[in-house]
PDB file of N, CA and C in Angstrom:
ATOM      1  N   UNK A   1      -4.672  -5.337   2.138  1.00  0.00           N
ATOM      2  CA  UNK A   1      -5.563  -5.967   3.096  1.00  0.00           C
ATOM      3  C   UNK A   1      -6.265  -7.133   2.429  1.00  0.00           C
ATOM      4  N   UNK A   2      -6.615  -8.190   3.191  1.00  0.00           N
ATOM      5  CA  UNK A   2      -6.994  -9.318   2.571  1.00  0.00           C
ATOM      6  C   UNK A   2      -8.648  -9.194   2.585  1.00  0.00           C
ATOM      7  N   UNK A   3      -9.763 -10.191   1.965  1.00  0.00           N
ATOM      8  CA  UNK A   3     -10.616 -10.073   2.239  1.00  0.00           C
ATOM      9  C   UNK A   3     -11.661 -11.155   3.176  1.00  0.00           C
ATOM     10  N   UNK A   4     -10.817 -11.292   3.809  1.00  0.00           N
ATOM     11  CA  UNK A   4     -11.185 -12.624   4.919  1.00  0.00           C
ATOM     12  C   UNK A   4     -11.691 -11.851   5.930  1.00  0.00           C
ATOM     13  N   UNK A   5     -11.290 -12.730   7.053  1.00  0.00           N
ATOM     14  CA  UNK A   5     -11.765 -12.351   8.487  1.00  0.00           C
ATOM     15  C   UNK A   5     -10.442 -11.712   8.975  1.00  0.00           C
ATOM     16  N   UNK A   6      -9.229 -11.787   8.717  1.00  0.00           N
ATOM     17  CA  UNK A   6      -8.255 -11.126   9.044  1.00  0.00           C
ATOM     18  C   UNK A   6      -8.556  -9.290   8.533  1.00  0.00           C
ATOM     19  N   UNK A   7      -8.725  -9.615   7.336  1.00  0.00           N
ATOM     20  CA  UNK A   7      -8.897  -8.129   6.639  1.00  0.00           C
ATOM     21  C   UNK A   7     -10.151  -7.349   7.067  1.00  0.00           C
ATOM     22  N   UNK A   8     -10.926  -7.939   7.770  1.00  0.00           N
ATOM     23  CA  UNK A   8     -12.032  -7.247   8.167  1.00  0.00           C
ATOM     24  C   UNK A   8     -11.597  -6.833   9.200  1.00  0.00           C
ATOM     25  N   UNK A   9     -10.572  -7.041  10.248  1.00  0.00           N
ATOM     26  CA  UNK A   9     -10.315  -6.899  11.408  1.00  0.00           C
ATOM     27  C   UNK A   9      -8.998  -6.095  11.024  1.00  0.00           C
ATOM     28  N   UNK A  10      -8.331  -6.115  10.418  1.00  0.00           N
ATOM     29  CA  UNK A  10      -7.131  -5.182   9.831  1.00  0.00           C
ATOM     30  C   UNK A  10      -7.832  -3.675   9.351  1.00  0.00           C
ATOM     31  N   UNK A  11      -8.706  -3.976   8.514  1.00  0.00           N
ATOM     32  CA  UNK A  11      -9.470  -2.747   8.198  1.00  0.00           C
ATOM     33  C   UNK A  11     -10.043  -1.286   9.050  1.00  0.00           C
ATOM     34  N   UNK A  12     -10.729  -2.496  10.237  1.00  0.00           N
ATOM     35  CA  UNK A  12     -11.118  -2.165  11.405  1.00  0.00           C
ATOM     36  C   UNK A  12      -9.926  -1.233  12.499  1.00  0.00           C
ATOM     37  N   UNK A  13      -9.052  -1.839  12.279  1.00  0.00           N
ATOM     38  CA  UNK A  13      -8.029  -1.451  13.486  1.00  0.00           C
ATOM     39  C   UNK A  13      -7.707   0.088  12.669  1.00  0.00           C
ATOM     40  N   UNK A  14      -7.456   0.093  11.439  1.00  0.00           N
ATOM     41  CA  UNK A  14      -7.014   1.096  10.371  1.00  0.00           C
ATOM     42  C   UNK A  14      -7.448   2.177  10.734  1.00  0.00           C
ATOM     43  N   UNK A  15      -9.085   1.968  10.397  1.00  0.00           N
ATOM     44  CA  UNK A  15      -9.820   2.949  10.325  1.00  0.00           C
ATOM     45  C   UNK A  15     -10.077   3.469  11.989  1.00  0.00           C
ATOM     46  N   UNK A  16     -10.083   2.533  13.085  1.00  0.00           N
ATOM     47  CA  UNK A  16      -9.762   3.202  14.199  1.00  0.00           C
ATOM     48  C   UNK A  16      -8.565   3.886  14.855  1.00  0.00           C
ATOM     49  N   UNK A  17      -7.846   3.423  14.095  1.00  0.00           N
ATOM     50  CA  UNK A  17      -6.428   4.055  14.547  1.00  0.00           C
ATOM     51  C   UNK A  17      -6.572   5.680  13.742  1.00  0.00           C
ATOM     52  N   UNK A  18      -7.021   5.898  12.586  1.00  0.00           N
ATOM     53  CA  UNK A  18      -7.113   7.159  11.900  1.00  0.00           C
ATOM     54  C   UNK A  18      -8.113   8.094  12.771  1.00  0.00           C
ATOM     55  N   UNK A  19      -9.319   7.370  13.755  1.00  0.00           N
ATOM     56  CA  UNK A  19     -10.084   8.247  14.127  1.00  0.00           C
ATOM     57  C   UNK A  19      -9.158   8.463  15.028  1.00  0.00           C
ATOM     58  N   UNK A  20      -8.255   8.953  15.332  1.00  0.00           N
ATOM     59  CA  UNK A  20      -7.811   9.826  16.817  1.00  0.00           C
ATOM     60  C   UNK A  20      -7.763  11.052  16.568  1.00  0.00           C
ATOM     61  N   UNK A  21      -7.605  10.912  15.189  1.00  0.00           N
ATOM     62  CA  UNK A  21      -7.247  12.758  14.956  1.00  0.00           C
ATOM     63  C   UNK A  21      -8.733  13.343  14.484  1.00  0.00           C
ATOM     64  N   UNK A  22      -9.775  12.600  14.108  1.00  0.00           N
ATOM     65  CA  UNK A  22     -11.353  13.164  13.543  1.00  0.00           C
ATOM     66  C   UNK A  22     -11.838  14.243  13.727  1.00  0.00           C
ATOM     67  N   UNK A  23     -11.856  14.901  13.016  1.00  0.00           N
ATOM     68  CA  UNK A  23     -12.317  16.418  13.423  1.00  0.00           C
ATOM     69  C   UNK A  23     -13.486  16.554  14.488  1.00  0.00           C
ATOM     70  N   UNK A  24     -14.504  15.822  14.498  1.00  0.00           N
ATOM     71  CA  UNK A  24     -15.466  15.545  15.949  1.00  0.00           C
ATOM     72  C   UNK A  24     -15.419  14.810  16.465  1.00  0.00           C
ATOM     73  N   UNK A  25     -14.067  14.412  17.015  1.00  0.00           N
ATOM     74  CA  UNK A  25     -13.308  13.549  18.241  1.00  0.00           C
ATOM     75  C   UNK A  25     -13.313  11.773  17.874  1.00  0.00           C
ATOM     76  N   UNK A  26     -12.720  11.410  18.787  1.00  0.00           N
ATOM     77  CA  UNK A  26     -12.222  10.161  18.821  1.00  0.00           C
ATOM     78  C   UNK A  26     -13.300   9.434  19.448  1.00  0.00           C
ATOM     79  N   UNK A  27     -14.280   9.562  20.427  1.00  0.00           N
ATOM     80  CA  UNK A  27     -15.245   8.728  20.688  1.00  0.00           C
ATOM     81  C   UNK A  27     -16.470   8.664  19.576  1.00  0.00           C
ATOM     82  N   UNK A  28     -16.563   9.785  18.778  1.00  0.00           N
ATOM     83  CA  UNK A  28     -17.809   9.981  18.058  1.00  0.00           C
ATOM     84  C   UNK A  28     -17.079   8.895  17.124  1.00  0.00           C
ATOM     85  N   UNK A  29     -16.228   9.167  16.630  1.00  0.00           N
ATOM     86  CA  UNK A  29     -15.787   8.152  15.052  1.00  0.00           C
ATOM     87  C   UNK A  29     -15.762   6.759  15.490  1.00  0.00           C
ATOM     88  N   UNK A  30     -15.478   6.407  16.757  1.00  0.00           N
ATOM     89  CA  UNK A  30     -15.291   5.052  17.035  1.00  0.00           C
ATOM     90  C   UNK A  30     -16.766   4.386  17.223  1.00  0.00           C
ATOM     91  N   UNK A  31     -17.819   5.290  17.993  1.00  0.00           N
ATOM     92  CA  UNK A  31     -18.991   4.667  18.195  1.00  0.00           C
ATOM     93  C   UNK A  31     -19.719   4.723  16.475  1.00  0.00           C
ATOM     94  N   UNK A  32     -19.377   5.481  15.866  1.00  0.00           N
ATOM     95  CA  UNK A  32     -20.101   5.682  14.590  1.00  0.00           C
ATOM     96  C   UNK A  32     -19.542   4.351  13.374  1.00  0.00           C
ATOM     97  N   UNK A  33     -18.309   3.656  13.531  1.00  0.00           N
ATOM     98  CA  UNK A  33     -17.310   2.747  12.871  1.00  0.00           C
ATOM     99  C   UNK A  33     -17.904   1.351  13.856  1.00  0.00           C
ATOM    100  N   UNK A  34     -18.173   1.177  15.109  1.00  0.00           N
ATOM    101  CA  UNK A  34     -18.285  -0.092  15.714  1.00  0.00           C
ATOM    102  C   UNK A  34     -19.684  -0.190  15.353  1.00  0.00           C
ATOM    103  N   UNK A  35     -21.088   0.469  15.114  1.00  0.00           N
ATOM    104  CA  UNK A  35     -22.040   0.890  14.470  1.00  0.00           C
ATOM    105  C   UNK A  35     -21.971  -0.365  13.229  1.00  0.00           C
ATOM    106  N   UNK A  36     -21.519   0.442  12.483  1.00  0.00           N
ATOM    107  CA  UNK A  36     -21.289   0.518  10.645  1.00  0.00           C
ATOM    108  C   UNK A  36     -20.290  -1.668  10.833  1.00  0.00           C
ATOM    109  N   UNK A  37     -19.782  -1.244  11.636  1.00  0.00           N
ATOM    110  CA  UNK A  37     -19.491  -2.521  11.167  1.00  0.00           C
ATOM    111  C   UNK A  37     -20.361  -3.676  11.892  1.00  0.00           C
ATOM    112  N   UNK A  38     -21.218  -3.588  12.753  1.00  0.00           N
ATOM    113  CA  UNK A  38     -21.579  -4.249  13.566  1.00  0.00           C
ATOM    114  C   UNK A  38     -22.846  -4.690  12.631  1.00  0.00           C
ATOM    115  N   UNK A  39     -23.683  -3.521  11.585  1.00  0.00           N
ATOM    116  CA  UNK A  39     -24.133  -3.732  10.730  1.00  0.00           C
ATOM    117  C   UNK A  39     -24.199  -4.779   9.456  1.00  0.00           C
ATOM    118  N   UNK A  40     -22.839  -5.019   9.438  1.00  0.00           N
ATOM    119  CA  UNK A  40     -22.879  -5.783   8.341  1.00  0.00           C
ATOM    120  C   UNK A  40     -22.248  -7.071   9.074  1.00  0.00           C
ATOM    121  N   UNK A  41     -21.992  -7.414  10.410  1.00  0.00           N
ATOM    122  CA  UNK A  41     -21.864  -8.763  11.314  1.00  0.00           C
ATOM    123  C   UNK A  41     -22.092 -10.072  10.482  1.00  0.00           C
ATOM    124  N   UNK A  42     -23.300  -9.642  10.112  1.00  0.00           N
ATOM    125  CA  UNK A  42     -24.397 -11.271   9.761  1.00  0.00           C
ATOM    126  C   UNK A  42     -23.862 -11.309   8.295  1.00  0.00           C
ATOM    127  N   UNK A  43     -22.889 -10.779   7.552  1.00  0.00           N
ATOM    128  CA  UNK A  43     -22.758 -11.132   6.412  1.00  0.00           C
ATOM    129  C   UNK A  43     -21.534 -11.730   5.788  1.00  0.00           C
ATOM    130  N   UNK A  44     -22.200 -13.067   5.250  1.00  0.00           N
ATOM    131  CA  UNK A  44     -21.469 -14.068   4.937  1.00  0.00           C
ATOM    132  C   UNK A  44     -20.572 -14.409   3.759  1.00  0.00           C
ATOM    133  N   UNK A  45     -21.471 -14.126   2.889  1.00  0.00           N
ATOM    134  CA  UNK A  45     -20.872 -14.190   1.340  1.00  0.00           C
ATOM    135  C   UNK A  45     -19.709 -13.719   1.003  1.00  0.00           C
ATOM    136  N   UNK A  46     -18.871 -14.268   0.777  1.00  0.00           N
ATOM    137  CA  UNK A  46     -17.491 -13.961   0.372  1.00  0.00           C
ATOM    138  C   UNK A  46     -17.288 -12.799  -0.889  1.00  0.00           C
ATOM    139  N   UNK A  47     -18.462 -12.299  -1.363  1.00  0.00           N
ATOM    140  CA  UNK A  47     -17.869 -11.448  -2.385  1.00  0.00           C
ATOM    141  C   UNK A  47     -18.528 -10.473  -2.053  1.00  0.00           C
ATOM    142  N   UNK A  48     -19.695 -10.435  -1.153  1.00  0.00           N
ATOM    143  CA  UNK A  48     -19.683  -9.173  -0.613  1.00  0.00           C
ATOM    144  C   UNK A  48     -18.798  -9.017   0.708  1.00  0.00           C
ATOM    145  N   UNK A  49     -18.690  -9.882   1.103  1.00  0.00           N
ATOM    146  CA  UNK A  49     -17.286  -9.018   2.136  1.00  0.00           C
ATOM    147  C   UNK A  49     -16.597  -8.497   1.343  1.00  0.00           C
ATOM    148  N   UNK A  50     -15.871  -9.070   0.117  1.00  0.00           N
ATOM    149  CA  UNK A  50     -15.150  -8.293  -0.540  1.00  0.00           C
ATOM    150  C   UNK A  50     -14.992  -6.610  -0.901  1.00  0.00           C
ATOM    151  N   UNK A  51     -16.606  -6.440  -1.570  1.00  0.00           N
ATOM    152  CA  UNK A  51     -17.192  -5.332  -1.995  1.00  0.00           C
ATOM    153  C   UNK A  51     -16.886  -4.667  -0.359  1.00  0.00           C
ATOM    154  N   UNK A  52     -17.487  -4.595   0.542  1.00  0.00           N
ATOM    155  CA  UNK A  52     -17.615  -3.876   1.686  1.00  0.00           C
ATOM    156  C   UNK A  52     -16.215  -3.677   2.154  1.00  0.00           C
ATOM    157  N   UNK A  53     -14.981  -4.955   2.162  1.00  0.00           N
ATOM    158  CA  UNK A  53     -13.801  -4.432   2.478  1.00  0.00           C
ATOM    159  C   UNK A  53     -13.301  -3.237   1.538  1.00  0.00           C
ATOM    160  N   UNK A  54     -13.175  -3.540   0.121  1.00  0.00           N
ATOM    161  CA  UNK A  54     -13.095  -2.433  -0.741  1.00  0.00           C
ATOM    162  C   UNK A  54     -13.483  -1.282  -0.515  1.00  0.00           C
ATOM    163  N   UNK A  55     -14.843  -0.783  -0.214  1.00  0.00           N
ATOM    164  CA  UNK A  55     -15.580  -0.128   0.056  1.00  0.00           C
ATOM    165  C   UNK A  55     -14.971   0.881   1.788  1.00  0.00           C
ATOM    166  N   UNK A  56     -14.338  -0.295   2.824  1.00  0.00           N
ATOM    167  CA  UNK A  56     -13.587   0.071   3.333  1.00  0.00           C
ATOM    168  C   UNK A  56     -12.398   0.989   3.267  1.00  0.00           C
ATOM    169  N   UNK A  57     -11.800   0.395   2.167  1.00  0.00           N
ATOM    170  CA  UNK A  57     -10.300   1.159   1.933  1.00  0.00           C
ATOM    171  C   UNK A  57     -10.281   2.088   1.177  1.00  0.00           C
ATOM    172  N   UNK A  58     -11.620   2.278   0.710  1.00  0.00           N
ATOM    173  CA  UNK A  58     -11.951   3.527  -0.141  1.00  0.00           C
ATOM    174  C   UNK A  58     -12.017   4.576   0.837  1.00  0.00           C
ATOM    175  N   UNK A  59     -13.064   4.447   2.026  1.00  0.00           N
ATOM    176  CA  UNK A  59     -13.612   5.302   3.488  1.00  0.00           C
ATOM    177  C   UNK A  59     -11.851   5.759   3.636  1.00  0.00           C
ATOM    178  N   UNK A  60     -11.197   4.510   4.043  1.00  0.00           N
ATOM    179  CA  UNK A  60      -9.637   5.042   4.587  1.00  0.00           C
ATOM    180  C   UNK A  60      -8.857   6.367   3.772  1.00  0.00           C
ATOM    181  N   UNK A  61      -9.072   5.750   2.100  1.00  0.00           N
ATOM    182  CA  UNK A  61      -8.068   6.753   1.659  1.00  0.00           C
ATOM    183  C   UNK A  61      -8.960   8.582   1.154  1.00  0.00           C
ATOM    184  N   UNK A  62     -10.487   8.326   2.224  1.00  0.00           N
ATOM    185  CA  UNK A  62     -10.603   9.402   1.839  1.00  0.00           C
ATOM    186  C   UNK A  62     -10.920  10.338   3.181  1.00  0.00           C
ATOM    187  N   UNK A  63     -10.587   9.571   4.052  1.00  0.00           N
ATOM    188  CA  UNK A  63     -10.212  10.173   5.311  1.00  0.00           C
ATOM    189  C   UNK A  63      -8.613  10.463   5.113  1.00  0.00           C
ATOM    190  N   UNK A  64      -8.160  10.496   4.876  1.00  0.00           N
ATOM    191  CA  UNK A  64      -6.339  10.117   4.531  1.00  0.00           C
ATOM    192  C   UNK A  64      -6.942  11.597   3.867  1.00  0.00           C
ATOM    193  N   UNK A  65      -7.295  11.951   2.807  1.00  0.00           N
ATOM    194  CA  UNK A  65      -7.360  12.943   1.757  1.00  0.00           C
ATOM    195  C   UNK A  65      -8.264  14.241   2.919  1.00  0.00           C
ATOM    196  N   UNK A  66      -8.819  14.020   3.570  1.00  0.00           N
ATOM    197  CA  UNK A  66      -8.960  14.887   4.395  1.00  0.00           C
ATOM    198  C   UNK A  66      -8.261  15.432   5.926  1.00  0.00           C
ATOM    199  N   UNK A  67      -7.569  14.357   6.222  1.00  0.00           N
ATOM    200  CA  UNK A  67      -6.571  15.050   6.826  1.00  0.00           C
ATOM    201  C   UNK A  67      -5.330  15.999   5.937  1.00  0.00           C
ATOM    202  N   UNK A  68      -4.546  15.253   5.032  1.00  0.00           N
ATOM    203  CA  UNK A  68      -3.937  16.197   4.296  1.00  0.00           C
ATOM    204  C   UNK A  68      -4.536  17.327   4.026  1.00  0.00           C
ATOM    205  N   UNK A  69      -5.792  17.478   3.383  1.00  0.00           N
ATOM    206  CA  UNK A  69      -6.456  18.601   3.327  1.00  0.00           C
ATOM    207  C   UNK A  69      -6.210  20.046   4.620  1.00  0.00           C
ATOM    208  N   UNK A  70      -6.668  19.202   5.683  1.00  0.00           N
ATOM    209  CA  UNK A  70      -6.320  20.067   7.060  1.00  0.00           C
ATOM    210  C   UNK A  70      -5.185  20.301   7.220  1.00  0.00           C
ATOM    211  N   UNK A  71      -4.590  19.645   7.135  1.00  0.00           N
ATOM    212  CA  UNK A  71      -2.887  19.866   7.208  1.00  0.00           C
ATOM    213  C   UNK A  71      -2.256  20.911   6.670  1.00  0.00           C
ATOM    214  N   UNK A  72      -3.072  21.142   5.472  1.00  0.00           N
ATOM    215  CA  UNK A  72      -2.714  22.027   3.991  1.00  0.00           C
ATOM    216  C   UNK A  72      -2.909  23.533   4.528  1.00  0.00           C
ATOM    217  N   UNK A  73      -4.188  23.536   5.050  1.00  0.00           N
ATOM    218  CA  UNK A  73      -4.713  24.541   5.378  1.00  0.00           C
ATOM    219  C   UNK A  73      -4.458  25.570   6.495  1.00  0.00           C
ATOM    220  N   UNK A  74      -3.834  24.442   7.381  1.00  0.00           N
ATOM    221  CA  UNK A  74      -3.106  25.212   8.847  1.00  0.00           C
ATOM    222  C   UNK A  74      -2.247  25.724   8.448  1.00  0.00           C
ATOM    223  N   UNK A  75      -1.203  24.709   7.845  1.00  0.00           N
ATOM    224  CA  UNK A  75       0.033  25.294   7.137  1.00  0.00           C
ATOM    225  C   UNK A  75      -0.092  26.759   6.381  1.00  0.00           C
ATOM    226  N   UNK A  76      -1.381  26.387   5.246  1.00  0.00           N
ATOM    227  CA  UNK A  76      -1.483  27.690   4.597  1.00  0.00           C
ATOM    228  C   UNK A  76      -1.597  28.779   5.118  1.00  0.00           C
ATOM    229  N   UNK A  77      -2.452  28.904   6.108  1.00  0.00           N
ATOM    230  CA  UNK A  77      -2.918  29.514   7.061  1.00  0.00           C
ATOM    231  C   UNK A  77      -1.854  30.190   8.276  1.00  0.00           C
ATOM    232  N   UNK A  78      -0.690  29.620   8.847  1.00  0.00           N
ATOM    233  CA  UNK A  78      -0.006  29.888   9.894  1.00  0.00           C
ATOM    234  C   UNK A  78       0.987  30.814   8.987  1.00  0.00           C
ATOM    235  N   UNK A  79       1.529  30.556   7.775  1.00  0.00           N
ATOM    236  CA  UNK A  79       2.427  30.730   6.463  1.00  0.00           C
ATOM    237  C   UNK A  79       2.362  31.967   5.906  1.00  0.00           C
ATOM    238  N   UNK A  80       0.786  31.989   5.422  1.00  0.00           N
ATOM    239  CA  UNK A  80       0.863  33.293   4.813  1.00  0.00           C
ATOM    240  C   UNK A  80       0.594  34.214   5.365  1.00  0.00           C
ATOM    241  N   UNK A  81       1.265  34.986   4.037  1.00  0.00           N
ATOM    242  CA  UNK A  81       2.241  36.652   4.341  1.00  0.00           C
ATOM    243  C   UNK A  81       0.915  37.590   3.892  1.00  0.00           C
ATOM    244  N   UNK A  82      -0.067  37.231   3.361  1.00  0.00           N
ATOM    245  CA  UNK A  82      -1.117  38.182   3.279  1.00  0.00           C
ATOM    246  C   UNK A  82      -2.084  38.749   4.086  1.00  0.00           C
ATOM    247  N   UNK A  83      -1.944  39.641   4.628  1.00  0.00           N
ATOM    248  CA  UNK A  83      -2.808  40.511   6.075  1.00  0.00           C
ATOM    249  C   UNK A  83      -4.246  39.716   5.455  1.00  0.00           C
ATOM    250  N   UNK A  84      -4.899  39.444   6.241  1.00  0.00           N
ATOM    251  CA  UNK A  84      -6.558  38.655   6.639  1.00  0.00           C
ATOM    252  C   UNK A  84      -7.234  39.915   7.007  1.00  0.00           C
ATOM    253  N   UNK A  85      -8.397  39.635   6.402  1.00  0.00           N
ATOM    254  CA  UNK A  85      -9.614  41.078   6.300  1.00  0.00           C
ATOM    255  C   UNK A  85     -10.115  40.792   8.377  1.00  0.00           C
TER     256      UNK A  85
END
């Protein structure tokens, strides 16, 4: 992702496209993300966009790490052979 105005808007689409699956739904993550970015609107400086896009793709790959997580767990969960108390 770049750190322009393209990448802010690439970022954006990312991280909304990941909220569909959010564990407390798809409207909460989207109003909570149009929020957060609407926040930092007025900011100009090219190296903190940077920092904040970064800062972005960090949010992504640790939503990424929590879906796998869930994933892990259903699986584990539907899978095993050990009777549950």
């Amino acid at each position: 992702m770049g750190t322009g105005r393209q990448g802010v808007i690439d970022l954006y689409k990312t991280l909304l496209y990941m909220g569909r699956d959010y564990p407390q739904g798809y409207d909460f993550f989207r109003s909570r993300l149009k929020k957060a970015f609407q926040r930092n609107s007025d900011i100009s400086d090219p190296e903190q966009i940077k920092m904040l896009v970064k800062r972005g793709e960090f949010v992504v790959k640790e939503i990424e790490a929590l879906y796998m997580l869930k994933k892990y767990r259903t699986l584990k969960d539907r899978y095993s052979t050990e009777d549950k108390p």
